[in-house]
N, C-alpha and C. Protein backbone atom coordinates (compact mmCIF):
# COMPACT_ATOMS: atom_id res chain seq x y z
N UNK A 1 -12.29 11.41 -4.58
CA UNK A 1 -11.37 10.58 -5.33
C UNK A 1 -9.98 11.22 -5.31
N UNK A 2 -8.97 10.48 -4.76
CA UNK A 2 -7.63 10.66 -5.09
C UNK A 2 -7.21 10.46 -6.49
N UNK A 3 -6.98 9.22 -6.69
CA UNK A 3 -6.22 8.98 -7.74
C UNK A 3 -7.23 7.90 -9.07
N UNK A 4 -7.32 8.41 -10.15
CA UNK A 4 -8.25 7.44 -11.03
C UNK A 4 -7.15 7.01 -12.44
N UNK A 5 -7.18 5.58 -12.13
CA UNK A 5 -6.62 4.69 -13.01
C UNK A 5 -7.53 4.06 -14.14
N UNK A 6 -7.04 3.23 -15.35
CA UNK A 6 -7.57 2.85 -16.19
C UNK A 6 -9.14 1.97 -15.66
N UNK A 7 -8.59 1.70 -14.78
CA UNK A 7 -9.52 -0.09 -13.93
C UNK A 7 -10.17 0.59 -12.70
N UNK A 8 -9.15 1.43 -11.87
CA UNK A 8 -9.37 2.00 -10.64
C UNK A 8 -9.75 3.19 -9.99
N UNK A 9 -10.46 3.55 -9.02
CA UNK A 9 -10.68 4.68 -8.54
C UNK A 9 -10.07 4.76 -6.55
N UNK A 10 -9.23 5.33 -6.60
CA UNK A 10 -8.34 5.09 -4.77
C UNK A 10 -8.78 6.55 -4.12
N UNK A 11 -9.52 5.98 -3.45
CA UNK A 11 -9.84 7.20 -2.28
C UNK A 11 -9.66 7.20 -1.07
N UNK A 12 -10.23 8.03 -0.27
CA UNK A 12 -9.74 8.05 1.36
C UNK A 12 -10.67 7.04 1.92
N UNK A 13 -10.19 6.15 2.71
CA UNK A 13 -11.33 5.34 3.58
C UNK A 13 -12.17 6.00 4.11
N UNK A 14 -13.43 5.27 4.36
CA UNK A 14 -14.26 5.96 5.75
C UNK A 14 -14.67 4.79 6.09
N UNK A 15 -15.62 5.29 7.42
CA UNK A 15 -16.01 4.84 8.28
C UNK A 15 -16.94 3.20 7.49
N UNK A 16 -17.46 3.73 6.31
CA UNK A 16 -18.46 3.02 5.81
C UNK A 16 -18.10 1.27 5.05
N UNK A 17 -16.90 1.63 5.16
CA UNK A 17 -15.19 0.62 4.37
C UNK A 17 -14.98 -0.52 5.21
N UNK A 18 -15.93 -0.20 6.49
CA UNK A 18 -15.63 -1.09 7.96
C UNK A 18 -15.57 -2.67 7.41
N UNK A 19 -16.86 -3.01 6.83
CA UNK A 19 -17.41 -4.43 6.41
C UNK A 19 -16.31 -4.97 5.62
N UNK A 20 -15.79 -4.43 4.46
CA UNK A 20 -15.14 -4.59 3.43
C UNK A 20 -13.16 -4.59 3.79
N UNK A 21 -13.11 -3.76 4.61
CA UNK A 21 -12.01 -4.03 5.31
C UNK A 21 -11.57 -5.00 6.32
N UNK A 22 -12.58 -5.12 6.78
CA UNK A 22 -12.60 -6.56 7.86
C UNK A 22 -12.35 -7.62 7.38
N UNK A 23 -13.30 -7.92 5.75
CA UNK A 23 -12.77 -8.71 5.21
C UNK A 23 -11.35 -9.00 4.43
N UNK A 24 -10.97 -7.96 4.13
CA UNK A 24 -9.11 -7.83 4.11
C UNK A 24 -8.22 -8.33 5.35
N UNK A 25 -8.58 -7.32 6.35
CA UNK A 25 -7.57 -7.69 7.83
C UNK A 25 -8.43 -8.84 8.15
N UNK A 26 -9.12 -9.70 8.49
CA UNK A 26 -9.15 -10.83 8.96
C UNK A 26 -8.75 -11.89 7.91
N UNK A 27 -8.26 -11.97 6.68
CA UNK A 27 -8.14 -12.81 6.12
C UNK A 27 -6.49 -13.25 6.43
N UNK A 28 -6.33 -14.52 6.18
CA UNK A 28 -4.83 -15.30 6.94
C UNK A 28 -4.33 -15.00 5.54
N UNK A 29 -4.97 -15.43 4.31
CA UNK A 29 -3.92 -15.16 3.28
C UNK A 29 -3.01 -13.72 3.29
N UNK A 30 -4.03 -12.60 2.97
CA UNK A 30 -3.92 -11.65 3.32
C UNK A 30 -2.87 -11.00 3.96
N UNK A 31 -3.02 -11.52 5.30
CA UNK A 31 -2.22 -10.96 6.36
C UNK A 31 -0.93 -11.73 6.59
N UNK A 32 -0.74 -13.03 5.78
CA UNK A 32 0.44 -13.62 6.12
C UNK A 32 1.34 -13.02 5.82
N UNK A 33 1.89 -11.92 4.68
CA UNK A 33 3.25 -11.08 4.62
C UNK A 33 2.87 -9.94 5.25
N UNK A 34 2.29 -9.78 6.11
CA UNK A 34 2.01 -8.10 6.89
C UNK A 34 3.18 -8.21 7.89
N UNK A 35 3.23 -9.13 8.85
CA UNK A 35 3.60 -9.17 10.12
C UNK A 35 3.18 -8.28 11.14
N UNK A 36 1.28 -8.24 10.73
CA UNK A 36 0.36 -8.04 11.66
C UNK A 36 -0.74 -9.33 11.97
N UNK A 37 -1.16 -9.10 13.12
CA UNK A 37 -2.29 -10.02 13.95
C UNK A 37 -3.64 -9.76 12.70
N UNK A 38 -4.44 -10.93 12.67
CA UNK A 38 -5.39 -10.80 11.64
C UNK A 38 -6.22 -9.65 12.61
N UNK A 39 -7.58 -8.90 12.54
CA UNK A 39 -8.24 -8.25 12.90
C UNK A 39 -9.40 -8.58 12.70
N UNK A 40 -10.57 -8.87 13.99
CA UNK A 40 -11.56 -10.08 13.96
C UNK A 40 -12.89 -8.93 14.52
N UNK A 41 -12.57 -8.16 14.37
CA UNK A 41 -14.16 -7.12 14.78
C UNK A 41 -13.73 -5.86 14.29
N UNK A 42 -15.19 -5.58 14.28
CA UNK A 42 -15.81 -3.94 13.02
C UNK A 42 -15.07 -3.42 14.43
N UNK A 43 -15.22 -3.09 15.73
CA UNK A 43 -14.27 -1.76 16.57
C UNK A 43 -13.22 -2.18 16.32
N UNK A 44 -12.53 -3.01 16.14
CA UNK A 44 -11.03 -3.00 15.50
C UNK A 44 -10.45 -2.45 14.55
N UNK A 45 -11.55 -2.58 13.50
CA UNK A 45 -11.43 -2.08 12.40
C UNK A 45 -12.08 -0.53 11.93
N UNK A 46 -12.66 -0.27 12.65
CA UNK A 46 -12.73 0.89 12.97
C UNK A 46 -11.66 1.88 13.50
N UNK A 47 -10.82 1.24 14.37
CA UNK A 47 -9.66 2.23 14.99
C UNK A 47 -8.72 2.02 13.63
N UNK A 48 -8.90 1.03 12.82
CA UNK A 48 -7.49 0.87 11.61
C UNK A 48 -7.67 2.09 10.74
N UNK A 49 -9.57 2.27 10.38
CA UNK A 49 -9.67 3.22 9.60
C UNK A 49 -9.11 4.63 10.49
N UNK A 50 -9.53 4.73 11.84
CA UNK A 50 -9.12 6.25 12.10
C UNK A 50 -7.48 6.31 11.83
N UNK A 51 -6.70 5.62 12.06
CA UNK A 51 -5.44 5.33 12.06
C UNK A 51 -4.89 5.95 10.65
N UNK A 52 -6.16 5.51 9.70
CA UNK A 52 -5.51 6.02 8.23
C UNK A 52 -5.81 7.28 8.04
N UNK A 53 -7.08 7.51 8.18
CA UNK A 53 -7.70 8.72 8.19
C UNK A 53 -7.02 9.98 9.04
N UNK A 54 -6.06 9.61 10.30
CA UNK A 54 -5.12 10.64 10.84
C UNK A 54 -4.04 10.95 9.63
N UNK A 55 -3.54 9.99 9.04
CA UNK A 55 -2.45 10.27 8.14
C UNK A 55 -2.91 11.27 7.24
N UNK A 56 -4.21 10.76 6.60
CA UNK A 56 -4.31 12.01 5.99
C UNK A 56 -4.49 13.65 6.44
N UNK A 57 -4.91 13.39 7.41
CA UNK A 57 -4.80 15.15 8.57
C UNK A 57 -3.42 15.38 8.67
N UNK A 58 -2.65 14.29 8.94
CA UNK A 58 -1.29 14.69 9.45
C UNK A 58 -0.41 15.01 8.02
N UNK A 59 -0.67 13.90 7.53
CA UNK A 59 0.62 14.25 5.75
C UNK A 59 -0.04 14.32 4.76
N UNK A 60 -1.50 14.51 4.43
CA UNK A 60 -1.61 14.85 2.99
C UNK A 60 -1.90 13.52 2.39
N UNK A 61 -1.33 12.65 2.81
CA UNK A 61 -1.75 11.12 1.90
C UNK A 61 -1.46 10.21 2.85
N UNK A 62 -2.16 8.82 2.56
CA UNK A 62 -2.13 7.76 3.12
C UNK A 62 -2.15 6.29 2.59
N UNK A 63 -3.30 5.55 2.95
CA UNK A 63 -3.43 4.42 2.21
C UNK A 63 -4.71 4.84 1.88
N UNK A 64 -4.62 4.50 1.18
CA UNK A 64 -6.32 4.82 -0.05
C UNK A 64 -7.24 3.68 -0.13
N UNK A 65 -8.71 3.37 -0.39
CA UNK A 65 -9.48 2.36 -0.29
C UNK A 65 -9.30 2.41 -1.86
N UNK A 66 -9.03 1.33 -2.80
CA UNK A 66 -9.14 0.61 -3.83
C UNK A 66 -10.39 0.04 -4.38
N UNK A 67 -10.47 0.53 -5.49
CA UNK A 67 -12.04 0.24 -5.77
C UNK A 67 -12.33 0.01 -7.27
N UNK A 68 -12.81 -1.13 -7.63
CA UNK A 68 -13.49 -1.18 -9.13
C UNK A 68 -14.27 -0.23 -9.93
N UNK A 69 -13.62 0.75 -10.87
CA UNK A 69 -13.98 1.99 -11.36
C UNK A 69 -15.76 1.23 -11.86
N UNK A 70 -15.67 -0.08 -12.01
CA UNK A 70 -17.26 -0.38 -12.99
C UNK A 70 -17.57 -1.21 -11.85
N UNK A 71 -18.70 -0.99 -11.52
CA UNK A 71 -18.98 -1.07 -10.60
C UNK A 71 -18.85 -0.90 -8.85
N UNK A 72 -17.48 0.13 -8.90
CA UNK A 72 -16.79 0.74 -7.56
C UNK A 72 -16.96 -0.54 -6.66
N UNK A 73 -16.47 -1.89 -6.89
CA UNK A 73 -16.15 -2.76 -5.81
C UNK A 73 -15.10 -3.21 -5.42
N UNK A 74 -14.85 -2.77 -3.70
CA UNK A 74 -13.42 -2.60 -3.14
C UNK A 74 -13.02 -3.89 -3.51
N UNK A 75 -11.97 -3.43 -4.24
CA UNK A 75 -10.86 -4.66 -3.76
C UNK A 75 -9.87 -4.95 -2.68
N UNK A 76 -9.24 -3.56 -2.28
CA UNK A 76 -8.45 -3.41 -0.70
C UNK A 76 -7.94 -2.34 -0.97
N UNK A 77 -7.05 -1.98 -0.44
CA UNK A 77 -6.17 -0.30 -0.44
C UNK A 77 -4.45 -0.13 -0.64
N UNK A 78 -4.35 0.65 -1.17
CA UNK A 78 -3.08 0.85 -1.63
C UNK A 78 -2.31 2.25 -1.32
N UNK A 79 -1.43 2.78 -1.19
CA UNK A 79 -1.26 4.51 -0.93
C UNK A 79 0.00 4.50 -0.16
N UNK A 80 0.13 5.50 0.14
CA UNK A 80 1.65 5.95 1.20
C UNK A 80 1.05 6.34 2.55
N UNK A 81 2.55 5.76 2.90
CA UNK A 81 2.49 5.86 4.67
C UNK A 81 3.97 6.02 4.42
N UNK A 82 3.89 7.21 5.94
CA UNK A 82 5.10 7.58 6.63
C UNK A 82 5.45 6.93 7.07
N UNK A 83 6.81 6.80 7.51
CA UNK A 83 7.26 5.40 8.77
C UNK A 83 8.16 6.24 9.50
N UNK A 84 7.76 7.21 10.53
CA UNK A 84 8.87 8.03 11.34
C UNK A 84 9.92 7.21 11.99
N UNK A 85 9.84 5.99 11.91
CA UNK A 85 11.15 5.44 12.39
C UNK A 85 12.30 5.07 11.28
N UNK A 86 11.96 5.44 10.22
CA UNK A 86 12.92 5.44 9.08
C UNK A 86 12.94 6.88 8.48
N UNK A 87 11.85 7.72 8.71
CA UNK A 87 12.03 9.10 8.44
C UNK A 87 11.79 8.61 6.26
N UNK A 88 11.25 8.28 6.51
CA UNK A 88 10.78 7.60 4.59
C UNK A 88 9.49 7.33 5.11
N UNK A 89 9.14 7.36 3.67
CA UNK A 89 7.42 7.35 2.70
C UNK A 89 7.82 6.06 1.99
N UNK A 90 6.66 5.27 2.08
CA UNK A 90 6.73 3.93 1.93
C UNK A 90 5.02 3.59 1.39
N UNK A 91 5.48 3.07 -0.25
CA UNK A 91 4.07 2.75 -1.00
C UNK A 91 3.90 1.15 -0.58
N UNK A 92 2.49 1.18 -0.22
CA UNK A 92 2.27 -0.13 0.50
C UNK A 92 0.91 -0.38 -0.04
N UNK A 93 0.27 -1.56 -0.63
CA UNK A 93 -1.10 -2.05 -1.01
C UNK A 93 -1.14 -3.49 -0.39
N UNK A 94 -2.38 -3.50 -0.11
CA UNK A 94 -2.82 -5.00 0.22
C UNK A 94 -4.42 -5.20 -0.53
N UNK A 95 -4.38 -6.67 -1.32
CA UNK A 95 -6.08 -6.71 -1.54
C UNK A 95 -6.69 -7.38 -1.22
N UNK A 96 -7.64 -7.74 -1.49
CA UNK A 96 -8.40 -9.33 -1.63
C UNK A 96 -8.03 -10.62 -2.11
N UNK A 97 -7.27 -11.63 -1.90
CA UNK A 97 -7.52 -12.78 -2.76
C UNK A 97 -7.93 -12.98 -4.03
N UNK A 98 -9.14 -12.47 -4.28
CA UNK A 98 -10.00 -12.89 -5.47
C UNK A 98 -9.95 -11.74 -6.34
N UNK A 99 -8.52 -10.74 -5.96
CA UNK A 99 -8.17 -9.83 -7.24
C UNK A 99 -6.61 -9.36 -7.29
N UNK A 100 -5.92 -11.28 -6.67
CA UNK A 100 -4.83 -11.13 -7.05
C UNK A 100 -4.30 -11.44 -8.20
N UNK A 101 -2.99 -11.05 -9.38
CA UNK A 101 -3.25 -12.06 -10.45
C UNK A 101 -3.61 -11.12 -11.25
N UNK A 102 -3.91 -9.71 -11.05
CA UNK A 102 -4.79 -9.59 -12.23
C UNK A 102 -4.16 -7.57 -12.50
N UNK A 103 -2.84 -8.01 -11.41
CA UNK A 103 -2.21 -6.52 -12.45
C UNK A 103 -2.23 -5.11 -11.70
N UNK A 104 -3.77 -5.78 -10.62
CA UNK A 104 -4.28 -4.08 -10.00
C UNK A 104 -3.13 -3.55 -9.19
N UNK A 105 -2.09 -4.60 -8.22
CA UNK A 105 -1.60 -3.82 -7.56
C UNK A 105 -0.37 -2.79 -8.43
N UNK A 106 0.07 -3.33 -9.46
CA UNK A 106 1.23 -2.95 -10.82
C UNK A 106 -0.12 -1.47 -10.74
N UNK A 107 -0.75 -1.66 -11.65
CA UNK A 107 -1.60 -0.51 -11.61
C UNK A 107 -1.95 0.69 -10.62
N UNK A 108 -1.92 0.26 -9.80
CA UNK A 108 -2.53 1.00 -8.48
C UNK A 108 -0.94 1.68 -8.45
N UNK A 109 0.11 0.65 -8.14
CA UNK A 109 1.41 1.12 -7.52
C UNK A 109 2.09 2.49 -8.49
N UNK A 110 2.19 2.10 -9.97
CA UNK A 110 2.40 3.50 -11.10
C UNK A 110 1.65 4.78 -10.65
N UNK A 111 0.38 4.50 -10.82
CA UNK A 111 -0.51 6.01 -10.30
C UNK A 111 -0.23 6.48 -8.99
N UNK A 112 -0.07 5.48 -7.69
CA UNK A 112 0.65 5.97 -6.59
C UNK A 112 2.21 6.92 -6.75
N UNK A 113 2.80 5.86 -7.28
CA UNK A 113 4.28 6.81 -7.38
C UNK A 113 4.14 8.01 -8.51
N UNK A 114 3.43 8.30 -9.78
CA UNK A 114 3.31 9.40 -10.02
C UNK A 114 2.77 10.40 -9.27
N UNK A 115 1.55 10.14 -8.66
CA UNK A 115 1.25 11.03 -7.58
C UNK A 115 1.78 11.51 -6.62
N UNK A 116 2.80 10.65 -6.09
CA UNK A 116 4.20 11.29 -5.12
C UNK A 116 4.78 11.95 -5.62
N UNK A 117 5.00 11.73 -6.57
CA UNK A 117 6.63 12.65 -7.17
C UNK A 117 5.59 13.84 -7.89
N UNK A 118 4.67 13.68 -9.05
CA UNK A 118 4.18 14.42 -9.51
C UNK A 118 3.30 15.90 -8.71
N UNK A 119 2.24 15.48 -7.79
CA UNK A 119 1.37 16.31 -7.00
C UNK A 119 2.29 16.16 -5.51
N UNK A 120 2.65 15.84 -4.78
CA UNK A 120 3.41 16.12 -3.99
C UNK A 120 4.29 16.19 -3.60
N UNK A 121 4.93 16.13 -4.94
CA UNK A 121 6.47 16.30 -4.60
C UNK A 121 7.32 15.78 -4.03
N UNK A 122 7.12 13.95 -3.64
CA UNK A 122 7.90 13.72 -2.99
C UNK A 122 9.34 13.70 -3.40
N UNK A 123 10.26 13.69 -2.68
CA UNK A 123 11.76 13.14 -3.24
C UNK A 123 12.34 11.74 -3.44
N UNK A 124 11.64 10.82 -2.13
CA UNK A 124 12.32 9.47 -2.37
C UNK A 124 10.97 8.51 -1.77
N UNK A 125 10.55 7.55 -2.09
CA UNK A 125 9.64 6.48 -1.79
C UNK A 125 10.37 5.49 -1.89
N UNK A 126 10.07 4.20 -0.86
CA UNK A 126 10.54 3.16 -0.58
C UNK A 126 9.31 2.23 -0.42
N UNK A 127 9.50 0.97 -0.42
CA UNK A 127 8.50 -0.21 -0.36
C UNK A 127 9.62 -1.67 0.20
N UNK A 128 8.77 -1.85 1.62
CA UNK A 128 9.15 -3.33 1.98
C UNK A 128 8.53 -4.28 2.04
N UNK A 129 8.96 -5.81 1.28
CA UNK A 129 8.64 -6.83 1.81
C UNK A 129 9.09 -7.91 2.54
N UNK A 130 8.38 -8.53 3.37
CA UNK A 130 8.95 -9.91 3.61
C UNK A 130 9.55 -10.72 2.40
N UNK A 131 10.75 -10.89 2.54
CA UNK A 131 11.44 -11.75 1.13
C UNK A 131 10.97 -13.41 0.68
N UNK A 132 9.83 -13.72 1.50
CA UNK A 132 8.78 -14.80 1.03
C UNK A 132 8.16 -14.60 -0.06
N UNK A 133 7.54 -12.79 0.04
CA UNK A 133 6.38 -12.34 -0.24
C UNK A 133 6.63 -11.51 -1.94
N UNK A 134 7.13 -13.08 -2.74
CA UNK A 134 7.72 -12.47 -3.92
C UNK A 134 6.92 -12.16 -4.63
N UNK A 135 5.89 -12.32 -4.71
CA UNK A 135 4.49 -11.37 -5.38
C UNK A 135 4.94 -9.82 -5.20
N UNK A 136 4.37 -8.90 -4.01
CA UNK A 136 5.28 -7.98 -3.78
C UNK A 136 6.18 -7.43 -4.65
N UNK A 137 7.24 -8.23 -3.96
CA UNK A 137 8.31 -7.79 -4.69
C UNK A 137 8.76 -7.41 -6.41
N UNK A 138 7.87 -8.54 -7.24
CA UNK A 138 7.81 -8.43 -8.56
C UNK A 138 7.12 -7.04 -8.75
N UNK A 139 5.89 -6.84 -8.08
CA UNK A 139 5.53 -5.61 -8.04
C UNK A 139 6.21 -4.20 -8.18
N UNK A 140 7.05 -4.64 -7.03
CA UNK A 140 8.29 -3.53 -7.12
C UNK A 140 9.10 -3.13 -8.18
N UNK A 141 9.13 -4.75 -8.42
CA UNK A 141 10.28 -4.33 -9.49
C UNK A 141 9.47 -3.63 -11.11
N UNK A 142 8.46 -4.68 -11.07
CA UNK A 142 7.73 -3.77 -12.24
C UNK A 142 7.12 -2.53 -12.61
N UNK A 143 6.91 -1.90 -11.58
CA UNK A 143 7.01 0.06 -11.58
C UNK A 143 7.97 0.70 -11.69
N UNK A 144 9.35 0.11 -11.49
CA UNK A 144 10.62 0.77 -11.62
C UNK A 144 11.53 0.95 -10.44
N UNK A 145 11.08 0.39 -9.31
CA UNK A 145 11.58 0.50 -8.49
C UNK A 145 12.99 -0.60 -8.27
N UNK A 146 14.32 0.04 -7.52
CA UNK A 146 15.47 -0.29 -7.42
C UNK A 146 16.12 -1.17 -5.86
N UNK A 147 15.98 -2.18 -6.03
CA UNK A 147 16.34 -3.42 -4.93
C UNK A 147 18.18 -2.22 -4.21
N UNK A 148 17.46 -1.79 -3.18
CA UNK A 148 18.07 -1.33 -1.64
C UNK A 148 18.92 -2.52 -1.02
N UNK A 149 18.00 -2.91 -0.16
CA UNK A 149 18.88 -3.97 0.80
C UNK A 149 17.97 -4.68 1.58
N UNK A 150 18.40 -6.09 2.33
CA UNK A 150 18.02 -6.66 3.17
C UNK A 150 17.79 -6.41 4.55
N UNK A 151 17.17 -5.82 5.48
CA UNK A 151 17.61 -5.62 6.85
C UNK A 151 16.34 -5.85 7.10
N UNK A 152 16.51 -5.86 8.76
CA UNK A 152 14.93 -5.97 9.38
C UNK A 152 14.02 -4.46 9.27
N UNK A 153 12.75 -5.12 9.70
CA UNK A 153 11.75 -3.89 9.67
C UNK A 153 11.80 -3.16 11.37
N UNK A 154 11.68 -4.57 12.14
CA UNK A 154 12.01 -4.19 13.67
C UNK A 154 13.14 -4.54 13.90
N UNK A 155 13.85 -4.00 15.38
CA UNK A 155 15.05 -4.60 15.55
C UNK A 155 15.18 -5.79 16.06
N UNK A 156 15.84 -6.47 15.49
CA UNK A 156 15.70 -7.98 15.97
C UNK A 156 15.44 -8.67 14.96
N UNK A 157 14.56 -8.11 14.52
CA UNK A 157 13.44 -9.18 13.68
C UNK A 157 14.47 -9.71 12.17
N UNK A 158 13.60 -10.37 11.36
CA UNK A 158 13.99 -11.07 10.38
C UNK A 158 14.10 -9.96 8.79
N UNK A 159 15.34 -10.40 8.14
CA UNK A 159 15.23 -9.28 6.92
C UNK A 159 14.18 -9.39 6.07
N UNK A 160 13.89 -8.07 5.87
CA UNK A 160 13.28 -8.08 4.83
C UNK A 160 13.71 -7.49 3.35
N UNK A 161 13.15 -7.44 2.47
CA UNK A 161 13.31 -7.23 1.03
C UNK A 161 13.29 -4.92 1.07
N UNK A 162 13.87 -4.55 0.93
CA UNK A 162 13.98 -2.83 0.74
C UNK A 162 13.62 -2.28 -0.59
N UNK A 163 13.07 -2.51 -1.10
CA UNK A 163 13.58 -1.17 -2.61
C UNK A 163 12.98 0.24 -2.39
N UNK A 164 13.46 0.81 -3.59
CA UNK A 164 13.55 2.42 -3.09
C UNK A 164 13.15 3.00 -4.82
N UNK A 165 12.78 4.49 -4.67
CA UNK A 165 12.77 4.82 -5.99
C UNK A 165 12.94 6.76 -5.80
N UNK A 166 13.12 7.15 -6.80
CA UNK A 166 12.88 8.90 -6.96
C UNK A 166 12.06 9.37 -8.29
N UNK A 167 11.73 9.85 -8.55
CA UNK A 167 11.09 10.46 -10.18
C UNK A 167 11.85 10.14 -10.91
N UNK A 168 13.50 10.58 -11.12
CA UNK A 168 14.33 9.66 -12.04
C UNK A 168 14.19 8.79 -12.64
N UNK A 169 14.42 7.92 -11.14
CA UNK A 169 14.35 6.32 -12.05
C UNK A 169 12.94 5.73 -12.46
N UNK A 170 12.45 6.42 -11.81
CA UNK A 170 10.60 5.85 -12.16
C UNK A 170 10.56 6.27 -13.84
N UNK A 171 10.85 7.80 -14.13
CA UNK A 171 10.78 8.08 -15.53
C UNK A 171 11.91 7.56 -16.33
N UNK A 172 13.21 6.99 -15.97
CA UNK A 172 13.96 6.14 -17.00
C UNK A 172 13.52 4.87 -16.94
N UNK A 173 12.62 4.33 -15.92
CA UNK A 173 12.34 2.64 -15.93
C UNK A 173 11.17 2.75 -16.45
């Protein structure tokens, strides 16, 4: 266990997450603010988990599997990822459908950013969305986090929504 919340328990994926993640990445709701391809087989989803599971070898933290402390049933994952093309740490969750609405990602996202700033010290965390994807974004704003700017994620591509935060403003908001 990484991180244990009132509701939640966020740990490292494994291999075993395959079933339960599939059903996350193949879902269209889901995946419509990713601006990723849905993901339609367990070896697919298998390389997503190694993908996370390097982050944690490589930085210490990643995206975490999300889970119902009563009864430990995943809802989806939440955690930090590096983005070496911005040289920033970026808190990112995605869940299930059938446990949107109900607060976890607000929840999940507080215990994430204390855990940055608090146990690892980060200095600055950022979070993007597609500016459709105003769910998200309320998210953002309700942990304390401070509206950055509009720009794309790729070059070319379409803006998206930026905010940003440090321990500061997390502990004055």
């Amino acid at each position: 266990m990484i991180i244990e919340t009132e509701r939640l328990i966020l740990r490292e994926l494994v291999p075993t997450d395959a079933e339960n993640m599939l059903r996350l990445h193949s879902n269209h709701q889901v995946q419509k603010y990713t601006g990723e391809d849905l993901i339609t087989t367990l070896e697919d989803i298998y390389g997503k988990i190694k993908e996370k599971t390097n982050d944690y070898e490589k930085y210490g933290y990643g995206r975490w599997a999300t889970t119902l402390k009563n009864g430990k049933q995943f809802v989806g994952w939440a955690g930090l990822a590096y983005l070496p093309e911005f040289n920033e740490i970026d808190i990112g969750y995605r869940f299930l459908p059938e446990f949107w609405g109900k607060g976890i990602a607000t929840e999940a996202s507080h215990a994430i950013l204390t855990y940055g700033f608090d146990k690892l010290k980060l200095k600055r965390i950022i979070a993007i969305a597609m500016n459709e994807n105003k769910a998200s974004i309320r998210v953002m704003e309700k942990v304390g986090m401070q509206f950055d700017k509009y720009a794309p994620y790729e070059p070319g591509g379409e803006d998206c929504t930026w905010y940003w935060c440090d321990k500061e403003l997390i502990t004055n908001n």
